[in-house]
PDB file of N, CA and C in Angstrom:
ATOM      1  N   UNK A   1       0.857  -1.181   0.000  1.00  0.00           N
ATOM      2  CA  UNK A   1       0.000   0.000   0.000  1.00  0.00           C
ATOM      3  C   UNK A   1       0.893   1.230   0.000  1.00  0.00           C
ATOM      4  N   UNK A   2       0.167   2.317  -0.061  1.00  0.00           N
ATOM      5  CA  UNK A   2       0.850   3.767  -0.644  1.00  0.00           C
ATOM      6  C   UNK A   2       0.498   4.456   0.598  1.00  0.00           C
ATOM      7  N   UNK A   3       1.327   5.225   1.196  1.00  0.00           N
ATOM      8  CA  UNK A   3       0.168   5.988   1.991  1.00  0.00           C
ATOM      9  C   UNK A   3      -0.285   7.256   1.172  1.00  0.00           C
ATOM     10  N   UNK A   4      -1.572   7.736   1.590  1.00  0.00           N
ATOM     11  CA  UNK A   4      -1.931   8.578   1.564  1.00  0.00           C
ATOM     12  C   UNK A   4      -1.268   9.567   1.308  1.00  0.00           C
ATOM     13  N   UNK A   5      -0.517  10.248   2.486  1.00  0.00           N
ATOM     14  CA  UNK A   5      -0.168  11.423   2.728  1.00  0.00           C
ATOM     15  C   UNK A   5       1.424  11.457   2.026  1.00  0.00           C
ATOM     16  N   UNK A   6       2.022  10.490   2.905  1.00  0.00           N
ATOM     17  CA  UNK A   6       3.839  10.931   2.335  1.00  0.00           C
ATOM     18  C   UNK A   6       3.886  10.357   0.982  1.00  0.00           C
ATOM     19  N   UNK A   7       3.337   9.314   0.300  1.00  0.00           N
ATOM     20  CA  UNK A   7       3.442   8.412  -0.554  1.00  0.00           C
ATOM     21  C   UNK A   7       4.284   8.067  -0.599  1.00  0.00           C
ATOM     22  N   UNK A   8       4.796   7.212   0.753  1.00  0.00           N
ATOM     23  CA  UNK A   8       5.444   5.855   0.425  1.00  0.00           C
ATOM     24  C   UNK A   8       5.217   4.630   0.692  1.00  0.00           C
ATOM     25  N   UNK A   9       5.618   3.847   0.283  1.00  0.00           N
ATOM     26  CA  UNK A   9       5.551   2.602  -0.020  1.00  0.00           C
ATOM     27  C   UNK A   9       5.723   1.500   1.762  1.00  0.00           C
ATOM     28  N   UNK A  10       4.125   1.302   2.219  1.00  0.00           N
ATOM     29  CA  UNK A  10       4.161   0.778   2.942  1.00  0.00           C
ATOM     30  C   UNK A  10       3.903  -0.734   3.221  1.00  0.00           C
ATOM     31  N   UNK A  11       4.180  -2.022   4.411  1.00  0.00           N
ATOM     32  CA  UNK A  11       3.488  -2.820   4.173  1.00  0.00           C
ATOM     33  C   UNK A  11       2.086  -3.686   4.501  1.00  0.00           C
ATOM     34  N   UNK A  12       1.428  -2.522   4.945  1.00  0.00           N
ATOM     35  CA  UNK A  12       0.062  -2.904   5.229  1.00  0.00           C
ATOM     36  C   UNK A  12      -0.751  -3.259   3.825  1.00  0.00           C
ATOM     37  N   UNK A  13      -1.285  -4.221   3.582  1.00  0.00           N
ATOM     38  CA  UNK A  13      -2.399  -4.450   2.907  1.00  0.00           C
ATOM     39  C   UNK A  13      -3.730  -3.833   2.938  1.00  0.00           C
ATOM     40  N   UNK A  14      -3.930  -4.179   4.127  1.00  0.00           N
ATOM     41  CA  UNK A  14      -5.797  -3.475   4.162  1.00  0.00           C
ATOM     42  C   UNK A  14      -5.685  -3.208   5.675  1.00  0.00           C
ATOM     43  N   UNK A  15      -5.556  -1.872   6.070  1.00  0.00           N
ATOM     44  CA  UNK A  15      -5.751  -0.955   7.128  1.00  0.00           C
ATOM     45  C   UNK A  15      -6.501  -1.241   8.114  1.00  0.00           C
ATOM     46  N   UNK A  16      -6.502  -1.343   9.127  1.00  0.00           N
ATOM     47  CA  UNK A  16      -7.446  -1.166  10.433  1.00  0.00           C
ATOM     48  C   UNK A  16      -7.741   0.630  11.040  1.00  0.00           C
ATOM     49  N   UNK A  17      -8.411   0.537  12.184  1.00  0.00           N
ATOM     50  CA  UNK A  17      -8.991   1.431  12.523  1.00  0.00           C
ATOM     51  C   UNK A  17      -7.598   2.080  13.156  1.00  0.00           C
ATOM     52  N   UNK A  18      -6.674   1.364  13.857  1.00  0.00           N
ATOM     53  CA  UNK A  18      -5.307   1.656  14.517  1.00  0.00           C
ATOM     54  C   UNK A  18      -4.260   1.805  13.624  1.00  0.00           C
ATOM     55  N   UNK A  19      -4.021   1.507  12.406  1.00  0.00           N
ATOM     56  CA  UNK A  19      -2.608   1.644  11.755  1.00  0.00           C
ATOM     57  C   UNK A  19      -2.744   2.990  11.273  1.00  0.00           C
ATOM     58  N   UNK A  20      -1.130   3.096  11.623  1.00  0.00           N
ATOM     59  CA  UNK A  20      -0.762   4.474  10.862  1.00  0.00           C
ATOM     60  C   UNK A  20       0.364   4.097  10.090  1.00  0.00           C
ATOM     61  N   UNK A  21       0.917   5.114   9.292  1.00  0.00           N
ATOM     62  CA  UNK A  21       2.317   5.608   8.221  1.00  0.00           C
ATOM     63  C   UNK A  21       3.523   5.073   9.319  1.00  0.00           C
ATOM     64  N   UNK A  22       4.523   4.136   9.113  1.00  0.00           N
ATOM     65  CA  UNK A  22       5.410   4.300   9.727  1.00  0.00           C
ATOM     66  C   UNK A  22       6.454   5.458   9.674  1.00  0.00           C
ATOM     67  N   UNK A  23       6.089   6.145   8.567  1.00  0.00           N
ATOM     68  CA  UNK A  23       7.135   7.389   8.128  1.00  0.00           C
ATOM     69  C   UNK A  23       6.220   8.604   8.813  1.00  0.00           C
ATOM     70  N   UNK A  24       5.245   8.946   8.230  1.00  0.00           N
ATOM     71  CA  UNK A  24       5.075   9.947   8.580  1.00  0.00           C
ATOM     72  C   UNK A  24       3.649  10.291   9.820  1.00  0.00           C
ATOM     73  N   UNK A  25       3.459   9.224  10.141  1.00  0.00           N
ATOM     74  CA  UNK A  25       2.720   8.576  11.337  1.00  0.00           C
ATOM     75  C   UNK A  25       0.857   9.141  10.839  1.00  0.00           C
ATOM     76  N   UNK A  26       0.803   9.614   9.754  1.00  0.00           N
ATOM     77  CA  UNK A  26      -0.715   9.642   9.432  1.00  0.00           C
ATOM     78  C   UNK A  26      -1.613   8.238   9.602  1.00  0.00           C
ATOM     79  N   UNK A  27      -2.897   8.493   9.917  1.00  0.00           N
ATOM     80  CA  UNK A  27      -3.409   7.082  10.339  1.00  0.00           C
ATOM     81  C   UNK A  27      -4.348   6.760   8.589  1.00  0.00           C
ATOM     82  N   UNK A  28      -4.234   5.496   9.032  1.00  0.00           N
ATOM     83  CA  UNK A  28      -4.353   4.949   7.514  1.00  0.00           C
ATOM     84  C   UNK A  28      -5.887   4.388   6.959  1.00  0.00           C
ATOM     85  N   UNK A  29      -6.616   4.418   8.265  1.00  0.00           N
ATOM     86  CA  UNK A  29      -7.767   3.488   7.545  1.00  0.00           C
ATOM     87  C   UNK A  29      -8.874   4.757   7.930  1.00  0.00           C
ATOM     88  N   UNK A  30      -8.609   6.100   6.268  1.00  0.00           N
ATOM     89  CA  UNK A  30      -9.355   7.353   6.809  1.00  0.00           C
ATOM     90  C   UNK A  30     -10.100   7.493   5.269  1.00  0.00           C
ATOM     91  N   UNK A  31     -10.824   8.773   5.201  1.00  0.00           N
ATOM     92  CA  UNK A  31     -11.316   8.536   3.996  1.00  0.00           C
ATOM     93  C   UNK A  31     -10.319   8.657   2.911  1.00  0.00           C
ATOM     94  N   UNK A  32      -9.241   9.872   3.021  1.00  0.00           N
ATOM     95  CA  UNK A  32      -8.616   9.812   1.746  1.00  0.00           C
ATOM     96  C   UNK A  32      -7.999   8.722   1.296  1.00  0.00           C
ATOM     97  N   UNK A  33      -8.295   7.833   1.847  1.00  0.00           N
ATOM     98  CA  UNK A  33      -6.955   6.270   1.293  1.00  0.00           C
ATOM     99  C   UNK A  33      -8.451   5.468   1.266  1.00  0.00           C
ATOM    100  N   UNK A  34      -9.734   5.889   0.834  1.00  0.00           N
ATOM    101  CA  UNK A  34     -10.558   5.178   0.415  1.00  0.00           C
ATOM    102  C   UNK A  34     -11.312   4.739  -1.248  1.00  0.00           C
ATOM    103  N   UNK A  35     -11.400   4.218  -1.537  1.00  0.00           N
ATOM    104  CA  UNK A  35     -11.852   4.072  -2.694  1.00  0.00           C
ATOM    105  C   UNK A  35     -13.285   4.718  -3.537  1.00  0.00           C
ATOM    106  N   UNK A  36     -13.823   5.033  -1.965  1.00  0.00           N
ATOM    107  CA  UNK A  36     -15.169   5.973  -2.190  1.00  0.00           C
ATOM    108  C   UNK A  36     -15.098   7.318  -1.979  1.00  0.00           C
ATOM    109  N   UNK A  37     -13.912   7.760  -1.792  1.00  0.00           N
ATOM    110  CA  UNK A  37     -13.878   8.984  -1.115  1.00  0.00           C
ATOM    111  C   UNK A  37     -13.920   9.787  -2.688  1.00  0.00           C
ATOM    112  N   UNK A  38     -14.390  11.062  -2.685  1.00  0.00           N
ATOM    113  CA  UNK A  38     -14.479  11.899  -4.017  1.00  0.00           C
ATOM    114  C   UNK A  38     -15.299  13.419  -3.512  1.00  0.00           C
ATOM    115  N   UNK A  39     -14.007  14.108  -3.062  1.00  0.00           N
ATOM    116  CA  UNK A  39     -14.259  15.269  -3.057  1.00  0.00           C
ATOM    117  C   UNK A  39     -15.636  16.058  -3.781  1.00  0.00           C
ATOM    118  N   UNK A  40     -16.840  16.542  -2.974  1.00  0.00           N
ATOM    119  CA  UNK A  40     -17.720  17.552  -3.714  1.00  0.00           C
ATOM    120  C   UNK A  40     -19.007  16.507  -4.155  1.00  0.00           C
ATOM    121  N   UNK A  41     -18.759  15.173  -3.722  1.00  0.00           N
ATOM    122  CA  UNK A  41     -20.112  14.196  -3.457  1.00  0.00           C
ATOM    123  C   UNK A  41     -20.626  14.514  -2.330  1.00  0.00           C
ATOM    124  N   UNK A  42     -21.511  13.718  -2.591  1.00  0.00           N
ATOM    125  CA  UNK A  42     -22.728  13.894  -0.686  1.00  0.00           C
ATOM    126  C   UNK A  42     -21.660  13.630   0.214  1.00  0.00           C
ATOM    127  N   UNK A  43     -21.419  14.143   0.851  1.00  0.00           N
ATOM    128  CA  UNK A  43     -20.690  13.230   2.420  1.00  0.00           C
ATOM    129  C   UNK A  43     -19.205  13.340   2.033  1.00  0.00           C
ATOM    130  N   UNK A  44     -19.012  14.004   0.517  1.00  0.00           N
ATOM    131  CA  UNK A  44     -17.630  13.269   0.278  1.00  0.00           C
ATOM    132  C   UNK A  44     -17.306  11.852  -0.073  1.00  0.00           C
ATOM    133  N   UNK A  45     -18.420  11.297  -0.576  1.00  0.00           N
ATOM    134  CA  UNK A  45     -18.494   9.927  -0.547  1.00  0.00           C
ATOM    135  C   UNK A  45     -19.351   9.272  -1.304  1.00  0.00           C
ATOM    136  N   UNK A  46     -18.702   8.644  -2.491  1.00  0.00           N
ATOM    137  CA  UNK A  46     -19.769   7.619  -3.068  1.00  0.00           C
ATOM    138  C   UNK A  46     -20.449   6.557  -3.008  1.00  0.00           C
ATOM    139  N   UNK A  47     -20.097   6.079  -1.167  1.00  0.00           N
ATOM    140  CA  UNK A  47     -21.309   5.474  -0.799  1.00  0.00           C
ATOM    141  C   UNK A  47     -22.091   5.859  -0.039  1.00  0.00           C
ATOM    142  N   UNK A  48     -23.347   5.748  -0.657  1.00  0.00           N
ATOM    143  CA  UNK A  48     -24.563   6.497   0.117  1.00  0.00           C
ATOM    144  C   UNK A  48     -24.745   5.802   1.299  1.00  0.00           C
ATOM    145  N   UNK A  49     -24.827   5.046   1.543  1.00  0.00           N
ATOM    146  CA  UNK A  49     -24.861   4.110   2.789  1.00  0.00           C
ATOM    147  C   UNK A  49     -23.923   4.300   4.006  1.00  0.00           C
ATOM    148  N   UNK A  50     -22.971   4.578   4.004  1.00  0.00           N
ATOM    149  CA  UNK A  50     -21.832   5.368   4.721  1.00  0.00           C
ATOM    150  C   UNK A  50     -22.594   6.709   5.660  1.00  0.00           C
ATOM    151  N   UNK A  51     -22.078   5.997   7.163  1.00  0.00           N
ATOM    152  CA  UNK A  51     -22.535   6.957   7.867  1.00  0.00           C
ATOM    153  C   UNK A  51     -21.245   8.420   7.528  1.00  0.00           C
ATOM    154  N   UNK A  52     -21.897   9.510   8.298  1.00  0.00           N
ATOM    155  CA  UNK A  52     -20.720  11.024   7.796  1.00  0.00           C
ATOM    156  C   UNK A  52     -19.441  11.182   8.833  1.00  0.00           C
ATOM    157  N   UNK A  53     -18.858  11.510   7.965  1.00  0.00           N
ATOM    158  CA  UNK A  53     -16.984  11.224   8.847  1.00  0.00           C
ATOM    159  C   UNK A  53     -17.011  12.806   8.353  1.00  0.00           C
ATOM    160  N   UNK A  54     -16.446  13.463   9.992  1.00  0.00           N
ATOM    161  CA  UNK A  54     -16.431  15.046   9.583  1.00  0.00           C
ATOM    162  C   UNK A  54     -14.821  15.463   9.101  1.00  0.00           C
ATOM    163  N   UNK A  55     -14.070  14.396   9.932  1.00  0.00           N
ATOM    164  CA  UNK A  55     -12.190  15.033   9.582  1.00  0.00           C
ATOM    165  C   UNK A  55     -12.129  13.495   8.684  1.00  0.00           C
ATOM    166  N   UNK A  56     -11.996  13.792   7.701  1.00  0.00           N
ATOM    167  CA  UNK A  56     -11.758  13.052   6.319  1.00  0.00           C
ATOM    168  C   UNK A  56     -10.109  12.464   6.441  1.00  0.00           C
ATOM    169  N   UNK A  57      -9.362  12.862   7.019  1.00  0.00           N
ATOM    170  CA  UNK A  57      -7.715  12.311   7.993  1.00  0.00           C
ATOM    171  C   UNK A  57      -7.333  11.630   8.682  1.00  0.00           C
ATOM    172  N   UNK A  58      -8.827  11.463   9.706  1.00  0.00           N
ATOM    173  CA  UNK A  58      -8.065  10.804  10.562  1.00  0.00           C
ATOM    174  C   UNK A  58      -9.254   9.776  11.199  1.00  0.00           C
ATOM    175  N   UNK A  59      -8.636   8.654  11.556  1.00  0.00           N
ATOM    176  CA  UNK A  59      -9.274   7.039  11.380  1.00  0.00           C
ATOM    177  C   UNK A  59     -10.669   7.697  12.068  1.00  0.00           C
ATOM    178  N   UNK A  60     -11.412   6.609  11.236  1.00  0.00           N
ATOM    179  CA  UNK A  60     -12.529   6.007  11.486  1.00  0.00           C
ATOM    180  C   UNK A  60     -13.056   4.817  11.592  1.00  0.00           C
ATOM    181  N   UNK A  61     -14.264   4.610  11.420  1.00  0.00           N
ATOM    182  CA  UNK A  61     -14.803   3.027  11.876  1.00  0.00           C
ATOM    183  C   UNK A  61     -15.644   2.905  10.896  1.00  0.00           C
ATOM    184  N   UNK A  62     -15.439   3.239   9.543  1.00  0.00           N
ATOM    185  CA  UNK A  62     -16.314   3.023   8.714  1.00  0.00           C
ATOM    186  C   UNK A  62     -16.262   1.708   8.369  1.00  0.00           C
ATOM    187  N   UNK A  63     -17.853   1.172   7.795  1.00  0.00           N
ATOM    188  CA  UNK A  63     -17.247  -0.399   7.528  1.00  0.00           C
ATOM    189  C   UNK A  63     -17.225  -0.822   5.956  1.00  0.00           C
ATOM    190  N   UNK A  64     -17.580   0.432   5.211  1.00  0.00           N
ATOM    191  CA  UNK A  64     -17.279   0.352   4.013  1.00  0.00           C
ATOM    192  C   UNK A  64     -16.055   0.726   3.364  1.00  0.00           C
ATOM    193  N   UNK A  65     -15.048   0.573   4.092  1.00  0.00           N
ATOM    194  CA  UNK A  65     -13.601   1.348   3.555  1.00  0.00           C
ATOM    195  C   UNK A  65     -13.405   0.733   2.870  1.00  0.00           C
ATOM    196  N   UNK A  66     -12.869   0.855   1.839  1.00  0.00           N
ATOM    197  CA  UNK A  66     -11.886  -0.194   0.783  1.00  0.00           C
ATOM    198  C   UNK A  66     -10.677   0.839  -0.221  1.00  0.00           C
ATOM    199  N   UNK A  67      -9.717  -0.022   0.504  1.00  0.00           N
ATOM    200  CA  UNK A  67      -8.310   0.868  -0.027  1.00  0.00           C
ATOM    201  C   UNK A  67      -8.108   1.543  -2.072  1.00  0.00           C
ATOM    202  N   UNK A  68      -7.997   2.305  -1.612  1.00  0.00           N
ATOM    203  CA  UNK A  68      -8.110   3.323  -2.754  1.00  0.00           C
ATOM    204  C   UNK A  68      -6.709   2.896  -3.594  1.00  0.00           C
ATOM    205  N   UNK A  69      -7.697   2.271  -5.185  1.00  0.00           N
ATOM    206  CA  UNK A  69      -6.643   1.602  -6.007  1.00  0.00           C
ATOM    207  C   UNK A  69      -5.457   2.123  -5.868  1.00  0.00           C
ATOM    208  N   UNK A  70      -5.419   3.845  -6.228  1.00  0.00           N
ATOM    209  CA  UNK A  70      -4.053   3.696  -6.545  1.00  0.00           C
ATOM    210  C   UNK A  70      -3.372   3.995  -5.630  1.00  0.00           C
ATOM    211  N   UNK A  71      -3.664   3.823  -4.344  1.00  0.00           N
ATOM    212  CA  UNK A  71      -2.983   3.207  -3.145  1.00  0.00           C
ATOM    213  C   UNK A  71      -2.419   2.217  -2.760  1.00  0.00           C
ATOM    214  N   UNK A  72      -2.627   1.380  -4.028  1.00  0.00           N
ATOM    215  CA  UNK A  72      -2.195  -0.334  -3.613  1.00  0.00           C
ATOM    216  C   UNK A  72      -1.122  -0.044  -5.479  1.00  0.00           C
ATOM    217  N   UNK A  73       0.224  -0.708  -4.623  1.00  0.00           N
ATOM    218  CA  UNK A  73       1.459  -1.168  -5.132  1.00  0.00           C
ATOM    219  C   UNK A  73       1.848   0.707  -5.129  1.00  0.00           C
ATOM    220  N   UNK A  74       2.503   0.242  -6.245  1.00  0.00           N
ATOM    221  CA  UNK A  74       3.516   1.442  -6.570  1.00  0.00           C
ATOM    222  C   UNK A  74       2.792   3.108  -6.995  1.00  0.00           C
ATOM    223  N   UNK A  75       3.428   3.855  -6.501  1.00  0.00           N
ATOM    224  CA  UNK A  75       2.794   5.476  -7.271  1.00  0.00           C
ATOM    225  C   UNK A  75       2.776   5.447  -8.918  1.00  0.00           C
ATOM    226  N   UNK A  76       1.263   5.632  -9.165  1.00  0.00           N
ATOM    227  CA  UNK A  76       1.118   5.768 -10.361  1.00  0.00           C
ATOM    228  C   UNK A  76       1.804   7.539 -11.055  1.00  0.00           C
ATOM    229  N   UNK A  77       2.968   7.021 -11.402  1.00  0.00           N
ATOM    230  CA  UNK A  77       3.744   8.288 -12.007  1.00  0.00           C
ATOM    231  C   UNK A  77       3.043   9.271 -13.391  1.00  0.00           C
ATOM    232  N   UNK A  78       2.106   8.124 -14.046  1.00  0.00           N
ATOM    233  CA  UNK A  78       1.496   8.745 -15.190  1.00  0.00           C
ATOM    234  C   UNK A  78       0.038   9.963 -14.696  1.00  0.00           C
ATOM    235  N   UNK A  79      -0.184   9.947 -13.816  1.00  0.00           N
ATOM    236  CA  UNK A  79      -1.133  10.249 -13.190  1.00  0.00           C
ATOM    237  C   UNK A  79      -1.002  11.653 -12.827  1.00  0.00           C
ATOM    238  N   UNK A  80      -2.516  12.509 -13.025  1.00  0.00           N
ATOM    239  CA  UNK A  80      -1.801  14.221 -12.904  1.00  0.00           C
ATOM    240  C   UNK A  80      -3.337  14.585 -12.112  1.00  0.00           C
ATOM    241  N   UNK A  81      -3.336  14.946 -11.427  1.00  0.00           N
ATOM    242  CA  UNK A  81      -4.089  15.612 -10.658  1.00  0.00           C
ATOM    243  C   UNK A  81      -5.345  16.561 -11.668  1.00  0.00           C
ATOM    244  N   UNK A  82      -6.467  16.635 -11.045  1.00  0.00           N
ATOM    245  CA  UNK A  82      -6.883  17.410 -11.463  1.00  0.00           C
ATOM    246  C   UNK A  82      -7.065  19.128 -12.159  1.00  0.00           C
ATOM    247  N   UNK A  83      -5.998  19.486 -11.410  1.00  0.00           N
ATOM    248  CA  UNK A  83      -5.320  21.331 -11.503  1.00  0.00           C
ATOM    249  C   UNK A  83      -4.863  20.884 -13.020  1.00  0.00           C
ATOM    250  N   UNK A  84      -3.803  19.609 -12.851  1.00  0.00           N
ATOM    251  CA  UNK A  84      -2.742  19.814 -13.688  1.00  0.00           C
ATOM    252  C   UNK A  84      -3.450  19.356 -14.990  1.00  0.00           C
ATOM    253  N   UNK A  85      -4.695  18.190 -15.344  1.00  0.00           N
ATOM    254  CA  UNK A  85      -5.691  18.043 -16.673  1.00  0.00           C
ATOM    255  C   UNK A  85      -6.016  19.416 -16.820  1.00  0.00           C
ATOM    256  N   UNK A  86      -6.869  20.181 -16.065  1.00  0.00           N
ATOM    257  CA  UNK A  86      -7.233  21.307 -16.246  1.00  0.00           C
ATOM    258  C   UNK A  86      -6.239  22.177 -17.172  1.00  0.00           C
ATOM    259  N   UNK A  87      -5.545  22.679 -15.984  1.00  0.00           N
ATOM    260  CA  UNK A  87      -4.311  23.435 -17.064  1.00  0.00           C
ATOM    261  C   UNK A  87      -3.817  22.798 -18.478  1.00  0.00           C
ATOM    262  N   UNK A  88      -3.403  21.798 -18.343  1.00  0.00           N
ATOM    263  CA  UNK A  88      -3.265  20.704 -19.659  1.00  0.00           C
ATOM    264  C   UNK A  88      -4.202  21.391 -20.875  1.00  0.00           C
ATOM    265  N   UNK A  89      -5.509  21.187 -20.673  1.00  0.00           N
ATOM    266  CA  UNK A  89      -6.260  21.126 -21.745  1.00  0.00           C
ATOM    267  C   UNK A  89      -6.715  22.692 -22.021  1.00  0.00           C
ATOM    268  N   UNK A  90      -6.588  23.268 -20.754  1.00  0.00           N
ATOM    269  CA  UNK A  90      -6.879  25.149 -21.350  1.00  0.00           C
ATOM    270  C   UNK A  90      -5.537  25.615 -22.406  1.00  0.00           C
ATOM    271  N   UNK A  91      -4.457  25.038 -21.902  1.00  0.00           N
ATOM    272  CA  UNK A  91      -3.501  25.212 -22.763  1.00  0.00           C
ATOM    273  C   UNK A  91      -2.867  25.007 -23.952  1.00  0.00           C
ATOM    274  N   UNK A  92      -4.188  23.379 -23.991  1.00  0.00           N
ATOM    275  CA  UNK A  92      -4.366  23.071 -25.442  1.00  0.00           C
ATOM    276  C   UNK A  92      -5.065  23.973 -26.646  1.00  0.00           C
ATOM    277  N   UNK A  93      -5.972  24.535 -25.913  1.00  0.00           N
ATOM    278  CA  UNK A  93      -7.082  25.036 -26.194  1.00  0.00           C
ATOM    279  C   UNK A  93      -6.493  26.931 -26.513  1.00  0.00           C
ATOM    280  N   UNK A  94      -5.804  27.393 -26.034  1.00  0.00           N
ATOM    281  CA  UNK A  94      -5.534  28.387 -25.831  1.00  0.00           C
ATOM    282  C   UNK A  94      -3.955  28.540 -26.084  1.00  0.00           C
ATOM    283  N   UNK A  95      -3.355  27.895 -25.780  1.00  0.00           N
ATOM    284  CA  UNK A  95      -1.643  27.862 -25.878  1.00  0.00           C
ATOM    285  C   UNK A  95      -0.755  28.870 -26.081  1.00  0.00           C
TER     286      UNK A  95
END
C-alpha cells in the first residue's frame, strides 16, 4: 500500500482502525486512502450508505472502507491531478 499522505511505499495491505504511516505517522484506515472517497459528493463519498466522517484524515470506523486503487502497489507516475488536466487542456485550447 501507498500511503496517503507521504506516498510511500508501505506494508500494510488493508488498514485497520489503529494503523498508521510508519514514516510519517498519518493514520491509515481514513477517507482519503478510500476508494469511495471523491471530493464535492454527498458526504464526500460515493457510498450512500456510509454513515458522515467530519475530519476526512483521521481514522474512522467506517465499515465500508476499501483501499483506494491507486494506493495499492507502486505510485502511479502517469497520473496528474486534477489542476494539472485542467491546465493541460486550457492550454491546449488556448496555448
Amino acid at each position: 500500500m501507498i500511503c496517503w499522505k507521504c506516498r510511500k511505499e508501505i506494508a500494510i495491505e488493508k488498514p485497520a482502525r489503529g494503523d498508521d504511516c510508519p514514516f510519517c505517522h498519518a493514520d491509515l484506515h481514513v477517507c482519503k486512502a478510500c476508494d469511495f472517497y471523491e471530493s464535492g459528493s454527498h458526504n464526500d463519498c460515493r457510498e450512500s450508505s456510509a454513515e458522515m466522517v467530519t475530519d476526512k484524515e483521521r481514522a474512522n470506523f467506517c465499515d465500508y472502507f476499501l483501499v483506494k486503487k491507486n494506493c495499492l502497489g507502486k505510485p502511479d507516475n502517469d497520473s496528474k491531478s486534477k489542476a494539472d488536466a485542467a491546465r493541460d487542456a486550457f492550454n491546449a485550447l488556448f496555448g
